[in-house]
N, C-alpha and C. Protein backbone atom coordinates (compact mmCIF):
# COMPACT_ATOMS: atom_id res chain seq x y z
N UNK A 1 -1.22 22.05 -2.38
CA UNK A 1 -1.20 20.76 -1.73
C UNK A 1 -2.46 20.57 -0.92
N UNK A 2 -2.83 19.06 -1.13
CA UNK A 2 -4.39 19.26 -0.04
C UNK A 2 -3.75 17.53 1.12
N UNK A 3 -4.95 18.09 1.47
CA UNK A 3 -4.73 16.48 2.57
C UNK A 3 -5.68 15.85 2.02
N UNK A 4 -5.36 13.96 1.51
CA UNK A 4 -6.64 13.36 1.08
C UNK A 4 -5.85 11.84 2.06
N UNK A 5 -6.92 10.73 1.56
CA UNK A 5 -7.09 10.02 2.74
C UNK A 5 -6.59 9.02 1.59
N UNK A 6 -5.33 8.41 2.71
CA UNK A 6 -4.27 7.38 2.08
C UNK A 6 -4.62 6.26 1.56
N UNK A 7 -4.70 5.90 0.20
CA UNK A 7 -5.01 5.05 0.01
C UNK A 7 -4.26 3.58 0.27
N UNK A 8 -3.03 3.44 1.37
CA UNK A 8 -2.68 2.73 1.31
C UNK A 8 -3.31 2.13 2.72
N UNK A 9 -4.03 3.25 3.88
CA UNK A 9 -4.54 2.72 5.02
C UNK A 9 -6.41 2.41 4.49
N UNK A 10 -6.62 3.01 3.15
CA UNK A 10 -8.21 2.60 2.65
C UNK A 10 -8.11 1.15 2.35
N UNK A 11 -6.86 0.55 2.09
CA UNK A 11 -6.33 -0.70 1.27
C UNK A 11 -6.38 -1.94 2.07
N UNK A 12 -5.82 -1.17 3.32
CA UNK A 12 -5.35 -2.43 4.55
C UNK A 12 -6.28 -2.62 5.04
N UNK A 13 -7.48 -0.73 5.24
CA UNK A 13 -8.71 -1.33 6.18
C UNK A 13 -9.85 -2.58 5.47
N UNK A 14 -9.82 -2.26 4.12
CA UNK A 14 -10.29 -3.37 3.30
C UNK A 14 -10.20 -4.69 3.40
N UNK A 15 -9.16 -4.91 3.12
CA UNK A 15 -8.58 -6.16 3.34
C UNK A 15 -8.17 -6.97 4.54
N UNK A 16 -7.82 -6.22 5.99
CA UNK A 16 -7.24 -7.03 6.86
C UNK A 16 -8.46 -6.46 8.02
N UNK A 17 -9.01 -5.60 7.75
CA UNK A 17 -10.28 -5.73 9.23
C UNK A 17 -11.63 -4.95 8.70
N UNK A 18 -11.68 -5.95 7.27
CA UNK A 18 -12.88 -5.71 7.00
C UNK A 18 -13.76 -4.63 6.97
N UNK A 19 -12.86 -3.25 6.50
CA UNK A 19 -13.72 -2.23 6.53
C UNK A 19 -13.77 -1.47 7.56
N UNK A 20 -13.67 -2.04 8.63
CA UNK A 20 -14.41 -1.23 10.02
C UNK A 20 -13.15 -0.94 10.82
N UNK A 21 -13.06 -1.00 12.10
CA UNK A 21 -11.99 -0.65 12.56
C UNK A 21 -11.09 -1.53 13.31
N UNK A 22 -9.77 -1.45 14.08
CA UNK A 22 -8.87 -2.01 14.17
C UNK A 22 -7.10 -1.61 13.59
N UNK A 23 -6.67 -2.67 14.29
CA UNK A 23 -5.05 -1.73 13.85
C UNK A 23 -4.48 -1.48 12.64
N UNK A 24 -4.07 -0.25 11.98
CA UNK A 24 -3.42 -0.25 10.79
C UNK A 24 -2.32 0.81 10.98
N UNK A 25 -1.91 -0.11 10.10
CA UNK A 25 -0.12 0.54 10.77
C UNK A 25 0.23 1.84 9.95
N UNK A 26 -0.51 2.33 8.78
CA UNK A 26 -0.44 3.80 8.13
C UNK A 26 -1.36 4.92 8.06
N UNK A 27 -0.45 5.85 8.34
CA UNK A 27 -1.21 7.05 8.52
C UNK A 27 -2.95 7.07 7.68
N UNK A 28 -3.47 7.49 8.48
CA UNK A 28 -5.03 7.94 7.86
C UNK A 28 -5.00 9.24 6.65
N UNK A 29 -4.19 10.06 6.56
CA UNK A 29 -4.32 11.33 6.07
C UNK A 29 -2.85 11.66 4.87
N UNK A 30 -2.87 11.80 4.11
CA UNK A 30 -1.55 12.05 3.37
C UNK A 30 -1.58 13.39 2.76
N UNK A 31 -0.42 14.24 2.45
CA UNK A 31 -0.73 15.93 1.55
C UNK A 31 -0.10 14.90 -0.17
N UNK A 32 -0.92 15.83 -0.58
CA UNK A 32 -1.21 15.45 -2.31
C UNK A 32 -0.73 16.54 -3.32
N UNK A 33 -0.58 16.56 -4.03
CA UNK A 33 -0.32 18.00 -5.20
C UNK A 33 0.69 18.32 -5.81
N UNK A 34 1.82 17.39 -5.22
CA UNK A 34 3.13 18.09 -5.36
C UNK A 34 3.61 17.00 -5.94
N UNK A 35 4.51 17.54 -7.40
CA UNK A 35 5.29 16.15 -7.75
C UNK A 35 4.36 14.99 -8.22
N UNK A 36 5.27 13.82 -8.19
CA UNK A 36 5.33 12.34 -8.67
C UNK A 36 3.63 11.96 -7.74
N UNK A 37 2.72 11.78 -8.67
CA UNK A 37 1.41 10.99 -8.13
C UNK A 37 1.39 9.33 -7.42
N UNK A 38 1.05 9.95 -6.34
CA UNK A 38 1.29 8.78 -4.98
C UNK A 38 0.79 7.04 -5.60
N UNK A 39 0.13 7.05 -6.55
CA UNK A 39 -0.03 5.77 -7.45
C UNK A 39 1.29 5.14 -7.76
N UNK A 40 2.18 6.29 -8.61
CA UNK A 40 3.82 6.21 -8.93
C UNK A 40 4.44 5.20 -7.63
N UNK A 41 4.36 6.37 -6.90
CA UNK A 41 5.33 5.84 -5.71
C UNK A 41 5.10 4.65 -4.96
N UNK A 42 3.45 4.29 -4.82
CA UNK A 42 3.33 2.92 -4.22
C UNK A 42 3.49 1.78 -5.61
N UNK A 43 3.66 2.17 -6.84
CA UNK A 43 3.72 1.10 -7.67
C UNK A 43 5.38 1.20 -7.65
N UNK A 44 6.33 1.80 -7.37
CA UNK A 44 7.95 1.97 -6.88
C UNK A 44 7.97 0.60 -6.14
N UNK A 45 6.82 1.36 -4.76
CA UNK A 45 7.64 0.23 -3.91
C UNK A 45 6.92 -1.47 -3.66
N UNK A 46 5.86 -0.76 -4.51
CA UNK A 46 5.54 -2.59 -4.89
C UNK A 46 6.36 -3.18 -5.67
N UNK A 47 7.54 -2.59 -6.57
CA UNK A 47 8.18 -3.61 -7.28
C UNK A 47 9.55 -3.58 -6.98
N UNK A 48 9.63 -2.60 -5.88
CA UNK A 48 11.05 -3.12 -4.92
C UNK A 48 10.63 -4.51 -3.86
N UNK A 49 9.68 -4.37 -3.62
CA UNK A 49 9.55 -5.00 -2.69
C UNK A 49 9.32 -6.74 -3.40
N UNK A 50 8.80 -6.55 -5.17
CA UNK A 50 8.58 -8.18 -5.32
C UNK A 50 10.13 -8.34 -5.48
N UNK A 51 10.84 -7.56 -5.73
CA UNK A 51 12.67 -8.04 -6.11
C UNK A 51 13.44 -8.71 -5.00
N UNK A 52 12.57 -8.33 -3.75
CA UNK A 52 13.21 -8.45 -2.41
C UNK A 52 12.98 -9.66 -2.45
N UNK A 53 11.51 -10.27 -2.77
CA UNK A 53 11.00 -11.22 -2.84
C UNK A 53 11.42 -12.69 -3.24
N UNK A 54 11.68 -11.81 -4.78
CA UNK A 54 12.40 -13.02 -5.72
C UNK A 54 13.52 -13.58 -4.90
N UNK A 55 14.32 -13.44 -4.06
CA UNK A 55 15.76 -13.49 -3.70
C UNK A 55 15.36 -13.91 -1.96
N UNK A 56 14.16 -14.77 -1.55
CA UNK A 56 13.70 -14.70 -0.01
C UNK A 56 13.27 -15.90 -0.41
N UNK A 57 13.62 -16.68 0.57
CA UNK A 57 13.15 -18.04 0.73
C UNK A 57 11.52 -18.35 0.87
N UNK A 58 10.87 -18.88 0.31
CA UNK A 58 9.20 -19.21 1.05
C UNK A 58 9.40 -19.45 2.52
N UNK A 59 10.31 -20.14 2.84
CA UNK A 59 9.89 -20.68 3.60
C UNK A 59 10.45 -19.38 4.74
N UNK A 60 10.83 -18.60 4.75
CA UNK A 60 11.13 -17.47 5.20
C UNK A 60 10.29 -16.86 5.86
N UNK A 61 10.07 -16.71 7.10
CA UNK A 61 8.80 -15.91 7.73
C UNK A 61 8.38 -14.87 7.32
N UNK A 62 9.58 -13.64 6.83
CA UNK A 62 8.72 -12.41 6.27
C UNK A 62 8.21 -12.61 5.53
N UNK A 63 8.89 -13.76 4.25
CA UNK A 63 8.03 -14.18 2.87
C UNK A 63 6.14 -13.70 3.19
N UNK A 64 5.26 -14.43 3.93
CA UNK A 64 4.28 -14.37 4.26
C UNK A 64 3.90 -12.93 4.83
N UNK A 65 5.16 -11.85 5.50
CA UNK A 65 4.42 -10.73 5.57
C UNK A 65 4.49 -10.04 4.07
N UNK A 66 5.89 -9.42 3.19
CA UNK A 66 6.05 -9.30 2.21
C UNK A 66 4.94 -9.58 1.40
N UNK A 67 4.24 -11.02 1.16
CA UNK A 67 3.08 -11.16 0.52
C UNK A 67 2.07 -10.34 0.88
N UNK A 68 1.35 -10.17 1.92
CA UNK A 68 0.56 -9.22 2.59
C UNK A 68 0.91 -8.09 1.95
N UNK A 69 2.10 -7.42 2.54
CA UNK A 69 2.34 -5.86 2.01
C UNK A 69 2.16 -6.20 0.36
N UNK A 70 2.69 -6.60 -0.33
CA UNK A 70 2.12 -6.25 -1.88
C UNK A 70 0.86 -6.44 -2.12
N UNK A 71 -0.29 -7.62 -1.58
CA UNK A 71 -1.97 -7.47 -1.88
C UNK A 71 -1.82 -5.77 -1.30
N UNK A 72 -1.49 -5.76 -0.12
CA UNK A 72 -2.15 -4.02 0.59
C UNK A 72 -1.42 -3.35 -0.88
N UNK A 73 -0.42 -3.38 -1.64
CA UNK A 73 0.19 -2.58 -2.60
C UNK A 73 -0.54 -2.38 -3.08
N UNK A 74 -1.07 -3.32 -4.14
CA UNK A 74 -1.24 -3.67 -4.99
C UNK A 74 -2.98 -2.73 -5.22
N UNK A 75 -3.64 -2.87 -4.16
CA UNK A 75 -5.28 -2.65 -3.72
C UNK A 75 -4.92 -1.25 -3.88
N UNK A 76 -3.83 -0.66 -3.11
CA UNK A 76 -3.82 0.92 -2.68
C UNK A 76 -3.45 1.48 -3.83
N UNK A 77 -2.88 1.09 -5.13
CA UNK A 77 -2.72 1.69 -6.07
C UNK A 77 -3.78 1.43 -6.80
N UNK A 78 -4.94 0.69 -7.19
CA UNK A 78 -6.12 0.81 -7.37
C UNK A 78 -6.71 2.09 -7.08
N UNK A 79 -6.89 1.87 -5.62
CA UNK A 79 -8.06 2.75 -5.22
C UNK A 79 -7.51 4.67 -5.61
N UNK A 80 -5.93 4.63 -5.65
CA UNK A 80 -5.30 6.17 -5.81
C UNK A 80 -5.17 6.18 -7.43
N UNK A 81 -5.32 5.35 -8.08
CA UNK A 81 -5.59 5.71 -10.10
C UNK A 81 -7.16 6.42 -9.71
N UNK A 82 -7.84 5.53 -8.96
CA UNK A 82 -9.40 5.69 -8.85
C UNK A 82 -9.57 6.70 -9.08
N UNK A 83 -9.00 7.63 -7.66
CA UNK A 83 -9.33 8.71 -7.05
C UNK A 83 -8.48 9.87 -7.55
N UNK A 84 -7.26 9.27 -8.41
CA UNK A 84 -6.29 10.40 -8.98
C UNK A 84 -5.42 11.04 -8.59
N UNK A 85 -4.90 10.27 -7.34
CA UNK A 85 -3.77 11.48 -6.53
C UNK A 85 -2.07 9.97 -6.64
């Protein structure tokens, strides 16, 4: 198992503060090696999360966070096919 750098906080820093720094709500560091490849698991819960979706009003306030969390999904499983973990 190693420690590599989460692609789901490489995803958010991308997208919501431009790279540089500022608040992100997931860990910096994740362990890797073991099992189901962390690509798997964030493409899991990107498609629990559009089901949640389907069944949530727009006009629904989380609607608009929900959207957010799947772009951050969606980016972070990019960048972890990229990188292979």
């Amino acid at each position: 198992m190693t420690k590599s750098v989460n692609p789901l906080w490489t995803a958010y820093n991308n997208l919501f503060n431009e790279g540089g720094e500022g608040y992100n709500p997931h860990d910096q560091y994740i362990t890797t090696g073991g099992g189901e490849p962390e690509w798997s698991k964030l493409d899991d819960r990107k498609y629990r999360l559009l089901r949640i979706m389907e069944g949530t009003s727009t006009s629904d306030p989380r609607y608009a966070e929900m959207e957010k969390e799947v772009e951050t999904l969606t980016a972070a499983i990019k960048i972890a096919q990229a990188e292979n973990i």
